[in-house]
N, C-alpha and C. Protein backbone atom coordinates (compact mmCIF):
# COMPACT_ATOMS: atom_id res chain seq x y z
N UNK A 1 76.73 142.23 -90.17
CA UNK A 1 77.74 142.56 -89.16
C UNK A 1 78.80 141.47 -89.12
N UNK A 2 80.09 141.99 -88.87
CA UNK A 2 80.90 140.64 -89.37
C UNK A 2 81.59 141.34 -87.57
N UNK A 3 82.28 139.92 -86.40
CA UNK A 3 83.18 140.57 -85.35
C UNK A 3 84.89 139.67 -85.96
N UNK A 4 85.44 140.77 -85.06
CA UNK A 4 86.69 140.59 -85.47
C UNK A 4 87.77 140.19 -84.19
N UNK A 5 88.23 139.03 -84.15
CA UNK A 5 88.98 138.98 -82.35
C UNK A 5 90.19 138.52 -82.70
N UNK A 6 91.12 139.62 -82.77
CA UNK A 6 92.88 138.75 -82.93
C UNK A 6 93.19 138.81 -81.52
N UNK A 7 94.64 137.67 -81.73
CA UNK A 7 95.17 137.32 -80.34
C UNK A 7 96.72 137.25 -81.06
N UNK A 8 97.33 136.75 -80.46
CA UNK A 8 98.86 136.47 -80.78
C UNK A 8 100.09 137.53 -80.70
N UNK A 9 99.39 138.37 -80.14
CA UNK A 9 100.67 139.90 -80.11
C UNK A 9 101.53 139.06 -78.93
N UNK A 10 102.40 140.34 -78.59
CA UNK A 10 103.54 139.87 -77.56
C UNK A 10 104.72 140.82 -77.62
N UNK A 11 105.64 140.72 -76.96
CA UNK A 11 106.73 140.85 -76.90
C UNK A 11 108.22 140.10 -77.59
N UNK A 12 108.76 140.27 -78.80
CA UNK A 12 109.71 139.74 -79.18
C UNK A 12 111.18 140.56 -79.36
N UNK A 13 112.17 139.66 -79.42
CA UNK A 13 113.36 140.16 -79.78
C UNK A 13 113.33 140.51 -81.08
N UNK A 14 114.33 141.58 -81.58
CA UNK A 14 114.83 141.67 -82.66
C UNK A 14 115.03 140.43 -83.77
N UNK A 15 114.36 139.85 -84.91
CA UNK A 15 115.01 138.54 -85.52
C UNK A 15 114.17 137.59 -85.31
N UNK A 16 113.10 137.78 -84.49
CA UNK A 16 112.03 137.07 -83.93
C UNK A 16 111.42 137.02 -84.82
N UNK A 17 109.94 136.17 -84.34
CA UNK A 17 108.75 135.79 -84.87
C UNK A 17 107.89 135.61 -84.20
N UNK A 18 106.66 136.07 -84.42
CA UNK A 18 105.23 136.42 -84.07
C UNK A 18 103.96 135.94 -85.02
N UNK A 19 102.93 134.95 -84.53
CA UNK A 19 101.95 134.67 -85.32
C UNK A 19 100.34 135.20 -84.77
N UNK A 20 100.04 136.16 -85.88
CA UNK A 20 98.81 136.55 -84.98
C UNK A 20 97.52 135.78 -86.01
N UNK A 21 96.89 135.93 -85.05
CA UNK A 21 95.23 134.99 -85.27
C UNK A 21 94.31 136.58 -85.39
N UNK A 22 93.26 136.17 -86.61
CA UNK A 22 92.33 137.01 -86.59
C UNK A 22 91.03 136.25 -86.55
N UNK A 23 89.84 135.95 -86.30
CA UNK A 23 88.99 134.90 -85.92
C UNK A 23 87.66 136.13 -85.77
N UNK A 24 87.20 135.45 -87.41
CA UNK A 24 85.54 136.60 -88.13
C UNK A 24 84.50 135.25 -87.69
N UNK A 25 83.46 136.25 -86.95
CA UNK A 25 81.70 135.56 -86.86
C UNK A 25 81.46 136.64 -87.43
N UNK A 26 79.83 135.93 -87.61
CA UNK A 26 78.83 136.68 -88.32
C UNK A 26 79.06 136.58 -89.57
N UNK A 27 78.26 137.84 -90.19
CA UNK A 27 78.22 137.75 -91.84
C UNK A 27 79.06 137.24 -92.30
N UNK A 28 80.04 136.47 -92.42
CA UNK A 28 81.50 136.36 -92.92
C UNK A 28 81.23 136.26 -94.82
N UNK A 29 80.49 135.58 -95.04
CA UNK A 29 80.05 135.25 -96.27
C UNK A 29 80.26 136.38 -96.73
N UNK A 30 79.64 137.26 -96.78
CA UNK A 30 79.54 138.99 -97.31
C UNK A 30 81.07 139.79 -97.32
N UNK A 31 82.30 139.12 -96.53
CA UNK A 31 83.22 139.48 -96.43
C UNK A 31 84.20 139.57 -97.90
N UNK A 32 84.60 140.95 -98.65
CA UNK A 32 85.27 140.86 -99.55
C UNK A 32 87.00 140.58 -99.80
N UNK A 33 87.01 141.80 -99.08
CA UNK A 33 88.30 142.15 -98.42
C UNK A 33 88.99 141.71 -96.56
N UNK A 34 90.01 140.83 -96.17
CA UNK A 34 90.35 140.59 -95.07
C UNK A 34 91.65 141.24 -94.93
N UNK A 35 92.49 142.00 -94.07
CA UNK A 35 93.61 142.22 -93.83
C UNK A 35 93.86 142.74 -92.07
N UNK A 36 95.23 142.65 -92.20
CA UNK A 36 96.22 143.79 -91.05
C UNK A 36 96.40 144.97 -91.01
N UNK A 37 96.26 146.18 -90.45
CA UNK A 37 97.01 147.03 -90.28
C UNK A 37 97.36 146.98 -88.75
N UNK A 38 98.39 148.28 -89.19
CA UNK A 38 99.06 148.84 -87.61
C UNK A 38 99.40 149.92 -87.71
N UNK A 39 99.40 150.36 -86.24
CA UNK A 39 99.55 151.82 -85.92
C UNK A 39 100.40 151.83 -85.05
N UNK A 40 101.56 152.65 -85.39
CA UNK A 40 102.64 152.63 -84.42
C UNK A 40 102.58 153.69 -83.59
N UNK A 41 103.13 154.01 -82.71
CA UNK A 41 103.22 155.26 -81.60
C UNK A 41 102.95 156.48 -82.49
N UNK A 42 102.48 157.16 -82.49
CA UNK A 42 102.52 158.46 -82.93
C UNK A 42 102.24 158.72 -84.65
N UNK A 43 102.14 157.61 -85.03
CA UNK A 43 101.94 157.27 -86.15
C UNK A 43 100.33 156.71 -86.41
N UNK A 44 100.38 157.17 -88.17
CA UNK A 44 98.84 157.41 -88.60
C UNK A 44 98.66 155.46 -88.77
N UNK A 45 97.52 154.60 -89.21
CA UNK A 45 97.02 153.28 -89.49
C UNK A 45 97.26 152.67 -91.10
N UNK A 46 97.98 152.11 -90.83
CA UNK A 46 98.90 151.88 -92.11
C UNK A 46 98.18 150.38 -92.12
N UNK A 47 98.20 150.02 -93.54
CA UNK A 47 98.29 148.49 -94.21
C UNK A 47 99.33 147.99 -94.70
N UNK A 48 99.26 146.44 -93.45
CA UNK A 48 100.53 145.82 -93.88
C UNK A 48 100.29 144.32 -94.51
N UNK A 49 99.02 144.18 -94.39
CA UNK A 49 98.99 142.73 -95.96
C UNK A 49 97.17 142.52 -96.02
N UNK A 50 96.42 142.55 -97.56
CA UNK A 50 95.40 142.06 -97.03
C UNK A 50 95.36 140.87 -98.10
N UNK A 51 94.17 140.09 -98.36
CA UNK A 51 93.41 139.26 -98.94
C UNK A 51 92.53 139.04 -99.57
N UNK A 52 92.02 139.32 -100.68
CA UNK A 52 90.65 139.44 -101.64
C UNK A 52 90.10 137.79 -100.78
N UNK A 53 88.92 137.90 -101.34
CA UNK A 53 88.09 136.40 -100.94
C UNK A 53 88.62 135.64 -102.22
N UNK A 54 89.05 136.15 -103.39
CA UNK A 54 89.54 135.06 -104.08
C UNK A 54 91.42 134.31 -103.99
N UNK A 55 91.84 135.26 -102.76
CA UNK A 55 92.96 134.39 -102.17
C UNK A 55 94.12 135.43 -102.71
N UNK A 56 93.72 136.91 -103.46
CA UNK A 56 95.07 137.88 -103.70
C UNK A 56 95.57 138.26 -102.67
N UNK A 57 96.95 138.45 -102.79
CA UNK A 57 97.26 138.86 -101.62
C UNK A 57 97.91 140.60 -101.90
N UNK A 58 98.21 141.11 -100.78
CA UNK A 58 99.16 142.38 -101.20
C UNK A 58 99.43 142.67 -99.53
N UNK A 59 101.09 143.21 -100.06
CA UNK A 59 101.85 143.68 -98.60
C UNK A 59 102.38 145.47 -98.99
N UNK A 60 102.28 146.20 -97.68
CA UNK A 60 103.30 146.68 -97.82
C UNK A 60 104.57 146.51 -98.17
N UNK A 61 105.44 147.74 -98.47
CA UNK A 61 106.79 147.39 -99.26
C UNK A 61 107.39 147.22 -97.47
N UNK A 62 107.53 147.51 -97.01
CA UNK A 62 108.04 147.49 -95.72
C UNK A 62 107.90 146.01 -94.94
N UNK A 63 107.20 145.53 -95.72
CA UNK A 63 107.01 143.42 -94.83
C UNK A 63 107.00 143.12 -95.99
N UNK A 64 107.34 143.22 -96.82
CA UNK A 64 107.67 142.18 -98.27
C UNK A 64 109.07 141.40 -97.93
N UNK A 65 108.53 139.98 -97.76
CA UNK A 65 109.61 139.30 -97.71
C UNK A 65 110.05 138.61 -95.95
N UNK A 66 109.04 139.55 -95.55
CA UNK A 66 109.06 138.96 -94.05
C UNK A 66 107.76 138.75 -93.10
N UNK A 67 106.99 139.27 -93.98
CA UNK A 67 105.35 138.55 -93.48
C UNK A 67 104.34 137.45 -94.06
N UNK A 68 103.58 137.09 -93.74
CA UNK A 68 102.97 135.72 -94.69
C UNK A 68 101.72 136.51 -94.57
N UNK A 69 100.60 136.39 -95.00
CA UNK A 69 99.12 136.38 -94.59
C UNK A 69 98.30 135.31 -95.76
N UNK A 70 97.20 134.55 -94.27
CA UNK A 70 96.85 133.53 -94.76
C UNK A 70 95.19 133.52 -94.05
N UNK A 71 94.61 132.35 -94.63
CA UNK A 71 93.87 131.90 -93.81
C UNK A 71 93.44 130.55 -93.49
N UNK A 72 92.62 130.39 -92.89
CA UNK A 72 91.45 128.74 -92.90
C UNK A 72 90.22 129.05 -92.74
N UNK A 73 90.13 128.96 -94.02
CA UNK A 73 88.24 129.06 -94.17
C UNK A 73 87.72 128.73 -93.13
N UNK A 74 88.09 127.20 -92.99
CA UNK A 74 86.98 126.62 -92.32
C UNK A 74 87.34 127.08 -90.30
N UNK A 75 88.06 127.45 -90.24
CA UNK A 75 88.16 127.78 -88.81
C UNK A 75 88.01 129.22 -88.72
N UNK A 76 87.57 130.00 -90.03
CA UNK A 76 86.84 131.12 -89.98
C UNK A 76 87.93 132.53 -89.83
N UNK A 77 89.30 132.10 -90.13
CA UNK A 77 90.87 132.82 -89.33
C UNK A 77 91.31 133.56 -90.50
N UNK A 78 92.26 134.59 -90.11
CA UNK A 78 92.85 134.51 -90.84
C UNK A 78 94.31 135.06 -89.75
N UNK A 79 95.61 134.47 -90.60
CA UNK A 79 96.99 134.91 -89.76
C UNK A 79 97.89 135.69 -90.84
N UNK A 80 98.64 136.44 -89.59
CA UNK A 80 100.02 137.10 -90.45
C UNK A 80 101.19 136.42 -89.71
N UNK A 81 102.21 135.73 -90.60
CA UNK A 81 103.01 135.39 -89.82
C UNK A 81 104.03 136.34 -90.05
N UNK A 82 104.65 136.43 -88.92
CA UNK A 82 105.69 137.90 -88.88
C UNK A 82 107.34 137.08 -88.79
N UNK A 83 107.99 137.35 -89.61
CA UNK A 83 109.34 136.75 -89.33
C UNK A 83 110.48 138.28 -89.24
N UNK A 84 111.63 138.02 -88.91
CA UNK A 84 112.55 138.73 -89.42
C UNK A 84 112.30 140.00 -88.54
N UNK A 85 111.45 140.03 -87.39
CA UNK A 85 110.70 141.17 -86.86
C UNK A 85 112.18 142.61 -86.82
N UNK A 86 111.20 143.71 -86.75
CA UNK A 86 111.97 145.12 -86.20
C UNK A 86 111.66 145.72 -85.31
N UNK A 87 112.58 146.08 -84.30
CA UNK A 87 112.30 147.31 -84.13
C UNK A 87 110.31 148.53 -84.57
N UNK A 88 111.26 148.29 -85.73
CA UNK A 88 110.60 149.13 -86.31
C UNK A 88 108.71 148.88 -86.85
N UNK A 89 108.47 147.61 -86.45
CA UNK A 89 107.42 146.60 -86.87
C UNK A 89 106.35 146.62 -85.19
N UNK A 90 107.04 147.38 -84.37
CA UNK A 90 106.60 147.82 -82.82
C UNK A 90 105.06 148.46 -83.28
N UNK A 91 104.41 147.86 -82.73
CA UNK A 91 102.39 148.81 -83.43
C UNK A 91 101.62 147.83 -82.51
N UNK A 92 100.18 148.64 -82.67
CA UNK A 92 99.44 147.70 -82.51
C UNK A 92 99.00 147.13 -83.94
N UNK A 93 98.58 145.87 -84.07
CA UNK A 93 98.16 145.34 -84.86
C UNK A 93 96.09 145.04 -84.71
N UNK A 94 96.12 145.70 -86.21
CA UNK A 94 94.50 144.80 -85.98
C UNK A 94 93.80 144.82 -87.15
N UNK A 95 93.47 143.89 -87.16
CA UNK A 95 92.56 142.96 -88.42
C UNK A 95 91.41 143.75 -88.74
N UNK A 96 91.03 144.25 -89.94
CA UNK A 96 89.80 144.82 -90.86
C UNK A 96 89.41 143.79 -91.87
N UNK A 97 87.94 143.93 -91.91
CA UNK A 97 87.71 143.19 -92.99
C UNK A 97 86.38 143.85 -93.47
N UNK A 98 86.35 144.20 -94.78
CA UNK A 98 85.56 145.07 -95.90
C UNK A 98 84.58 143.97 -96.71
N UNK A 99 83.16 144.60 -96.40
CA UNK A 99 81.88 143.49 -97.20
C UNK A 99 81.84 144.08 -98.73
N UNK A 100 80.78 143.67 -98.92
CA UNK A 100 80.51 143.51 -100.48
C UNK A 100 79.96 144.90 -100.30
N UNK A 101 79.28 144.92 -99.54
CA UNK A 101 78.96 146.66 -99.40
C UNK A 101 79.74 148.00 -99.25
N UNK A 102 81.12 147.54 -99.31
CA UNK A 102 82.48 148.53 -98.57
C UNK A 102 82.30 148.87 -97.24
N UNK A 103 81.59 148.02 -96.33
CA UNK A 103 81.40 148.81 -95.04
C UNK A 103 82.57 147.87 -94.01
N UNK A 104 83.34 148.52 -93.15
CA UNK A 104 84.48 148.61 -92.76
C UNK A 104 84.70 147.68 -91.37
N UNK A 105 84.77 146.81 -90.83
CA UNK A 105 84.79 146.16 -89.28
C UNK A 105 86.65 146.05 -88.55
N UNK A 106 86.34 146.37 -87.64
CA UNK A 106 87.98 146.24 -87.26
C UNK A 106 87.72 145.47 -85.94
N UNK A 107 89.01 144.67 -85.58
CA UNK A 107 89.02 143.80 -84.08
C UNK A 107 89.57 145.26 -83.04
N UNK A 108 89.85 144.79 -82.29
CA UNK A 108 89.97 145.49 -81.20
C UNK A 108 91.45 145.83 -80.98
N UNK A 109 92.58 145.00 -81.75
CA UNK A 109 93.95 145.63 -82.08
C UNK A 109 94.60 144.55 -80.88
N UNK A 110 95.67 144.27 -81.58
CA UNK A 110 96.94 143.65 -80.24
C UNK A 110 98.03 144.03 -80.53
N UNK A 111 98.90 143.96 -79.25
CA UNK A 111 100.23 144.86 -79.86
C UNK A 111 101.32 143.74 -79.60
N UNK A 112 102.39 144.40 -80.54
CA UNK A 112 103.60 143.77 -80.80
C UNK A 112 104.46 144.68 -80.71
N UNK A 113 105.58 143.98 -79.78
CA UNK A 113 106.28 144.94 -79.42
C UNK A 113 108.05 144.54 -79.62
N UNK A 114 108.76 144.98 -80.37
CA UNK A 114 109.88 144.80 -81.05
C UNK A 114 111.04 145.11 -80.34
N UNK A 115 111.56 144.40 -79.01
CA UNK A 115 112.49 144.97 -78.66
C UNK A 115 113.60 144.19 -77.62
N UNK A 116 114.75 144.63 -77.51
CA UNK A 116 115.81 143.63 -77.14
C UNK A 116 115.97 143.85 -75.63
């Protein structure tokens, strides 16, 4: 069992920046795959960057160029840093992370909210 607890959503302007925290107990070891998605209003759960355990990364085409995703091992985290925010980048956000087994854990989601 791996838990999943992000924090860092909020409210920003247009042009802004937002850093969210994702923070795995448990199994973590067994953890293959770490990433973000979000789900915007009315909209289906999209992926917007994840992380192999050997440090690959991959973004949507839609945050290429304006998101980071990272981690610290040792503080067990992992972050997306959001620059350049939109409008359109308005979701909740929440952290999944996939074991060696493909079995699926998600945090509980925080939202970000894009607006002037």
């Amino acid at each position: 069992q791996v838990q999943l607890v992000e924090s860092g959503g909020g409210l920003v302007q247009p042009g802004g920046s937002l850093r969210l925290s994702c923070v795995a107990s448990g199994t973590i070891d067994s953890v293959a795959l770490i990433g973000w998605y979000r789900q915007g209003p009315g909209k289906q759960r999209d992926m917007v960057a994840t992380m192999t355990s050997g440090g690959g990364s991959n973004y949507a085409d839609s945050v290429k160029g304006r998101f980071t995703i990272s981690r610290d091992n040792a503080a067990k985290a992992v972050y997306l840093q959001m620059n350049s925010l939109k409008p359109e980048d308005t979701a909740v956000y929440y952290c999944k992370a996939s074991d060696l087994w493909a079995r699926a854990y998600w945090g509980q989601g925080t939202q970000v909210t894009v607006s002037s």
